[in-house]
C-alpha atoms as a PDB file:
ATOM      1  CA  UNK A   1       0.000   0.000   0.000  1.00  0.00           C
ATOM      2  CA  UNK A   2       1.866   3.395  -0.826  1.00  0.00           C
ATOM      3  CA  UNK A   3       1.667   6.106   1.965  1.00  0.00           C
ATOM      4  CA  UNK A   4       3.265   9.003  -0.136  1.00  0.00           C
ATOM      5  CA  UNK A   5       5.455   9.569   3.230  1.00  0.00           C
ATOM      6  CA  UNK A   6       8.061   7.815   5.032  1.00  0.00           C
ATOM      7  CA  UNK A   7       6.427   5.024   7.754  1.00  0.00           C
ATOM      8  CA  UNK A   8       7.936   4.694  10.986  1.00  0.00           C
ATOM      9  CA  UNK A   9       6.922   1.970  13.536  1.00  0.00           C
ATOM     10  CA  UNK A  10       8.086   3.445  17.141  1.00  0.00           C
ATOM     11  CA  UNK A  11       8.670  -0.796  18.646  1.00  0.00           C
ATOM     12  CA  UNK A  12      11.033  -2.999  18.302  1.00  0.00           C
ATOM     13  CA  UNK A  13       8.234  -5.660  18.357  1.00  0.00           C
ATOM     14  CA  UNK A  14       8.296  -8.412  15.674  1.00  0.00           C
ATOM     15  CA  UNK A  15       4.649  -8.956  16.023  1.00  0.00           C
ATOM     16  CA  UNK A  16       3.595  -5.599  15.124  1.00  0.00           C
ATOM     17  CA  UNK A  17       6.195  -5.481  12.379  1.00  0.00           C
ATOM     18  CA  UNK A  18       4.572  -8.636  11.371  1.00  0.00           C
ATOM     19  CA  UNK A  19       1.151  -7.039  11.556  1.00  0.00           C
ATOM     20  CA  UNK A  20       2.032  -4.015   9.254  1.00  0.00           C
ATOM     21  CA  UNK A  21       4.075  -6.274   6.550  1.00  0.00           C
ATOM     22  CA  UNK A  22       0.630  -8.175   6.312  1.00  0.00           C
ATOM     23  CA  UNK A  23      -0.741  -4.707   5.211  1.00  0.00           C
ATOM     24  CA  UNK A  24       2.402  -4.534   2.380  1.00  0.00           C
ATOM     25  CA  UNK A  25       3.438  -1.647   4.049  1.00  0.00           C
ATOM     26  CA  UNK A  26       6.969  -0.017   3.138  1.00  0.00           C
ATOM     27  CA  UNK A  27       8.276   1.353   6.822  1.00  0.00           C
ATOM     28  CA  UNK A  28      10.770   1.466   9.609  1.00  0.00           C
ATOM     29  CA  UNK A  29      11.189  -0.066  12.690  1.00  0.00           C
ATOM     30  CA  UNK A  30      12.617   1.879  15.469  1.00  0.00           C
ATOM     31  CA  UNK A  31      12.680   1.425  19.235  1.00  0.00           C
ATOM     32  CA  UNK A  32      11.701   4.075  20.985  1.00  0.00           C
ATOM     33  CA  UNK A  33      13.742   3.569  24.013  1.00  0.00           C
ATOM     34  CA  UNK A  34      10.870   5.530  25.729  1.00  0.00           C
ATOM     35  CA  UNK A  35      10.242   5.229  29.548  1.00  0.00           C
ATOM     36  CA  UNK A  36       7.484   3.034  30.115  1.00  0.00           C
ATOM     37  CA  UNK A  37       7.205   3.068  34.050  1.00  0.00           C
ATOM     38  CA  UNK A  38       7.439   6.868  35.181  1.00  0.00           C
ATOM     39  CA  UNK A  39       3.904   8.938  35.739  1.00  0.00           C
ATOM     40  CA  UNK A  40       1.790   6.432  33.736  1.00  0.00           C
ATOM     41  CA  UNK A  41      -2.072   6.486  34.680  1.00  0.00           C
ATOM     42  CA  UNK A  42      -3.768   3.084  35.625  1.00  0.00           C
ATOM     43  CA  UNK A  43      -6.523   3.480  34.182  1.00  0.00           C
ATOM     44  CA  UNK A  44      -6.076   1.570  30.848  1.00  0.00           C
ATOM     45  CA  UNK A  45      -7.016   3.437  27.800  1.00  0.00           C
ATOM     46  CA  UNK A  46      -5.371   6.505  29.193  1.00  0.00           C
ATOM     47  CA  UNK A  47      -1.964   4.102  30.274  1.00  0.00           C
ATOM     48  CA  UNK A  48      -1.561   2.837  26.726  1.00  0.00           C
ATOM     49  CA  UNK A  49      -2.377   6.037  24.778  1.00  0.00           C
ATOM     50  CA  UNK A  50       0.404   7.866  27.231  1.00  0.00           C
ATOM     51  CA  UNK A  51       2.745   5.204  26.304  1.00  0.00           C
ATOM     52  CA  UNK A  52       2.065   5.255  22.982  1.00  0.00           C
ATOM     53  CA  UNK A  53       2.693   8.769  22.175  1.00  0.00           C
ATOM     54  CA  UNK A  54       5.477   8.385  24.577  1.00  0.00           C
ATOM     55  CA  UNK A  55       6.860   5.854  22.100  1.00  0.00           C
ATOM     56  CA  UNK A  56       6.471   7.854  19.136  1.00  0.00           C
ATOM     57  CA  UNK A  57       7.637  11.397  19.948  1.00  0.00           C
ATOM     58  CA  UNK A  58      10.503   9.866  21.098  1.00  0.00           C
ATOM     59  CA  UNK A  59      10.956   8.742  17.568  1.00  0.00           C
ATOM     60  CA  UNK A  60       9.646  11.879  15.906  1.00  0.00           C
ATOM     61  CA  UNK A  61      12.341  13.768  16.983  1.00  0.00           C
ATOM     62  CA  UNK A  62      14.632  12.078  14.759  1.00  0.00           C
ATOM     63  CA  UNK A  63      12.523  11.974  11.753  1.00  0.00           C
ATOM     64  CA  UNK A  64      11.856  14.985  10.026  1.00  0.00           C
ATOM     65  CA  UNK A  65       9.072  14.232   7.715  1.00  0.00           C
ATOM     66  CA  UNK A  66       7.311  10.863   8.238  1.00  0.00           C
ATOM     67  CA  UNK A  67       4.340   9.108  10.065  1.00  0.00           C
ATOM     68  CA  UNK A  68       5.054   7.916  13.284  1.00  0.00           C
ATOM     69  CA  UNK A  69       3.406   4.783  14.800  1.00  0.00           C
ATOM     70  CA  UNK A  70       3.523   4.298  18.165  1.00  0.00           C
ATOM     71  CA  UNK A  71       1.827   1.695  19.704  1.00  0.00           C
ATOM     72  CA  UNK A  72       1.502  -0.080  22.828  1.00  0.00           C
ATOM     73  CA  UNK A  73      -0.469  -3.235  24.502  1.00  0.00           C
ATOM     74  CA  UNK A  74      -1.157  -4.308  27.944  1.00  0.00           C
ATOM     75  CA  UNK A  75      -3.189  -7.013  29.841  1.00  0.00           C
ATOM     76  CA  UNK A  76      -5.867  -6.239  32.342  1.00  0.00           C
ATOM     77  CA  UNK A  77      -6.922  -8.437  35.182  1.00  0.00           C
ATOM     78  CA  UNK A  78      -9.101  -7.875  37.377  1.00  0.00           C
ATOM     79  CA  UNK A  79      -8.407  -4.477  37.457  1.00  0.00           C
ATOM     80  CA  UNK A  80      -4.794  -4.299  37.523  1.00  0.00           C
ATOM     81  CA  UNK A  81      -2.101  -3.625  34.546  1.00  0.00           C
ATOM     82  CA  UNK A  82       0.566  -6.465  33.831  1.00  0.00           C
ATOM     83  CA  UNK A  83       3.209  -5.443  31.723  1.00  0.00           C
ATOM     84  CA  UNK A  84       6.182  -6.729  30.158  1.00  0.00           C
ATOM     85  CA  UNK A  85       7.841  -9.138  33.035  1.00  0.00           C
ATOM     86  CA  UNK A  86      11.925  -8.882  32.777  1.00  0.00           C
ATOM     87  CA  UNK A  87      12.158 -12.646  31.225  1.00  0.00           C
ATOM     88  CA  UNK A  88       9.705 -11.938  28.608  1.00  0.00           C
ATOM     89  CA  UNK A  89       8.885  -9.455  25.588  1.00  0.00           C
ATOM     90  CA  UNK A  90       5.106  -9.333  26.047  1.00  0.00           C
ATOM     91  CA  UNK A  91       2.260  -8.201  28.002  1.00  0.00           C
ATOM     92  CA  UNK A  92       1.310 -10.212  30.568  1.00  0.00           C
ATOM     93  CA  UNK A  93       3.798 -12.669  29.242  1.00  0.00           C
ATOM     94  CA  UNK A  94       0.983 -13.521  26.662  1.00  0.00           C
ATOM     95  CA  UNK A  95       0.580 -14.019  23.400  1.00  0.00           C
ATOM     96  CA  UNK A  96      -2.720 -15.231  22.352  1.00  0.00           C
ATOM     97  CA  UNK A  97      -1.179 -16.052  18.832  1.00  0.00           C
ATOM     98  CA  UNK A  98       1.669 -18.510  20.540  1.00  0.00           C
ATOM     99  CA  UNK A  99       0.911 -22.326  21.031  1.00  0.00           C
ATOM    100  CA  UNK A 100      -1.919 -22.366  23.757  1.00  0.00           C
ATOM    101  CA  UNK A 101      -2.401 -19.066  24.025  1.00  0.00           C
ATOM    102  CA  UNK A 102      -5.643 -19.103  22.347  1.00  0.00           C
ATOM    103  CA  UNK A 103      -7.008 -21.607  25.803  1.00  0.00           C
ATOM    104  CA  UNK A 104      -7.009 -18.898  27.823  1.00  0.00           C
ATOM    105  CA  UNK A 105      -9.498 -16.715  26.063  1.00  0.00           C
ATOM    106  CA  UNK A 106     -13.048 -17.053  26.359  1.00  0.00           C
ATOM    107  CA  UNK A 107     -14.071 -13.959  24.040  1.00  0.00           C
ATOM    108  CA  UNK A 108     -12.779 -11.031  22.317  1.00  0.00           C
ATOM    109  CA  UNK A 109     -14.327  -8.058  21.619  1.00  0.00           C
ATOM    110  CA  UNK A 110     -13.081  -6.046  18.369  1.00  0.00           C
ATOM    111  CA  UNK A 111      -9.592  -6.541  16.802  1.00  0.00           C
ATOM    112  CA  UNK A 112      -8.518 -10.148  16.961  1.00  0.00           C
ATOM    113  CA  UNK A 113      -4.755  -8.300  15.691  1.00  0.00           C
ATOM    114  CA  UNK A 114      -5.381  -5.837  18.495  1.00  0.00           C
ATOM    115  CA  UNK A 115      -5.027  -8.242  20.978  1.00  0.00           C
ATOM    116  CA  UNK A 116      -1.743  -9.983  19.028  1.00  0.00           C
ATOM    117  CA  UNK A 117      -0.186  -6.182  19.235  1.00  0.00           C
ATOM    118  CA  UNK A 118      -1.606  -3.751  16.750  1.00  0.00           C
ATOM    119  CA  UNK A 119      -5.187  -2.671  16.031  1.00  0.00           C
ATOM    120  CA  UNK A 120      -4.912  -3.536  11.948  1.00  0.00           C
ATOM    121  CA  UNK A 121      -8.256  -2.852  10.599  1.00  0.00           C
ATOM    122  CA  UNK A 122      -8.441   0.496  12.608  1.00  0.00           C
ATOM    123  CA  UNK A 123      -5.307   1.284  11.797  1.00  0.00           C
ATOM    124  CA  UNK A 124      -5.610   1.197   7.763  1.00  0.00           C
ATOM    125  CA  UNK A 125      -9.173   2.683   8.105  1.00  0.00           C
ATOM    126  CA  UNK A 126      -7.567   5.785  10.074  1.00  0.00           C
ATOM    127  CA  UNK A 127      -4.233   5.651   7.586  1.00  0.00           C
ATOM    128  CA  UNK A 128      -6.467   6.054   4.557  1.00  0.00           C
ATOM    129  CA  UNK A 129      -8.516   8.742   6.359  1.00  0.00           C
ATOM    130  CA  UNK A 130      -5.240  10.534   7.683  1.00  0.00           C
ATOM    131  CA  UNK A 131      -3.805  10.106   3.991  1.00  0.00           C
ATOM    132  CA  UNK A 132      -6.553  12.039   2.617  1.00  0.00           C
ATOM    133  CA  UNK A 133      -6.493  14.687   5.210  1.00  0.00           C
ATOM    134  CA  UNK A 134      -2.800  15.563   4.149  1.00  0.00           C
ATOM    135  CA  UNK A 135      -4.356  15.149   0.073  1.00  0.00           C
ATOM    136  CA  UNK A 136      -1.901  12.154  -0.541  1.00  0.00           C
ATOM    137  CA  UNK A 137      -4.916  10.002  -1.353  1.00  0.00           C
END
């Protein structure tokens, strides 16, 4: 799919590169090396959109002109946040996509690929909409 500007991915995760190639997308992968622990809300939406943009301007400083994706997941339960333990790349230490990680859900509700790492069908929806704001489209 051409963008008409340069793609940046702010994550070093191979899922979500994964995620975007299945969307032929040309772009870059670049950690952010953004703090994810210091002054981050609990609740959840507002946690992973903090960390998210966290992730990206971190990233946009170095870029010039671009996009800048910055993207972040978490697992809820009961309430409380697990991130990424220190053994382990993932949320949770989860990956519903990994052998028997699909026995542990019950339901989801949206995005299957949200819940591997990256919201795909929103995302190209609100690429294509974002493309045509900037008259690339």
């Amino acid at each position: 799919m051409f963008v008409g500007k340069k793609l940046i991915l702010a994550s070093g995760s191979p899922r979500r590169r994964h995620l975007l190639n299945q969307l032929g997308l040309e772009f870059e992968a670049r950690e952010s090396g953004a703090d994810e622990e210091n002054n981050v809300p609990n609740n959840p939406g507002d946690h992973v959109r903090i960390l998210s943009e966290r992730k990206a301007r971190a990233v946009a400083d170095d870029v010039g002109d671009g996009i800048v994706i910055g993207a972040d997941t978490i697992v809820v339960l009961d309430g409380a946040i697990l991130g990424k333990p220190t053994p382990l790349d993932k949320a949770g230490a989860y990956g519903i996509q990994d052998d028997y990680g699909a026995v542990f859900v019950e339901s989801i509700h949206g995005c299957f690929y949200n819940v591997v790492g990256f919201p795909l069908s929103r995302f190209y929806i609100e690429l294509r909409q974002f493309q045509k704001e900037l008259g690339l489209l």
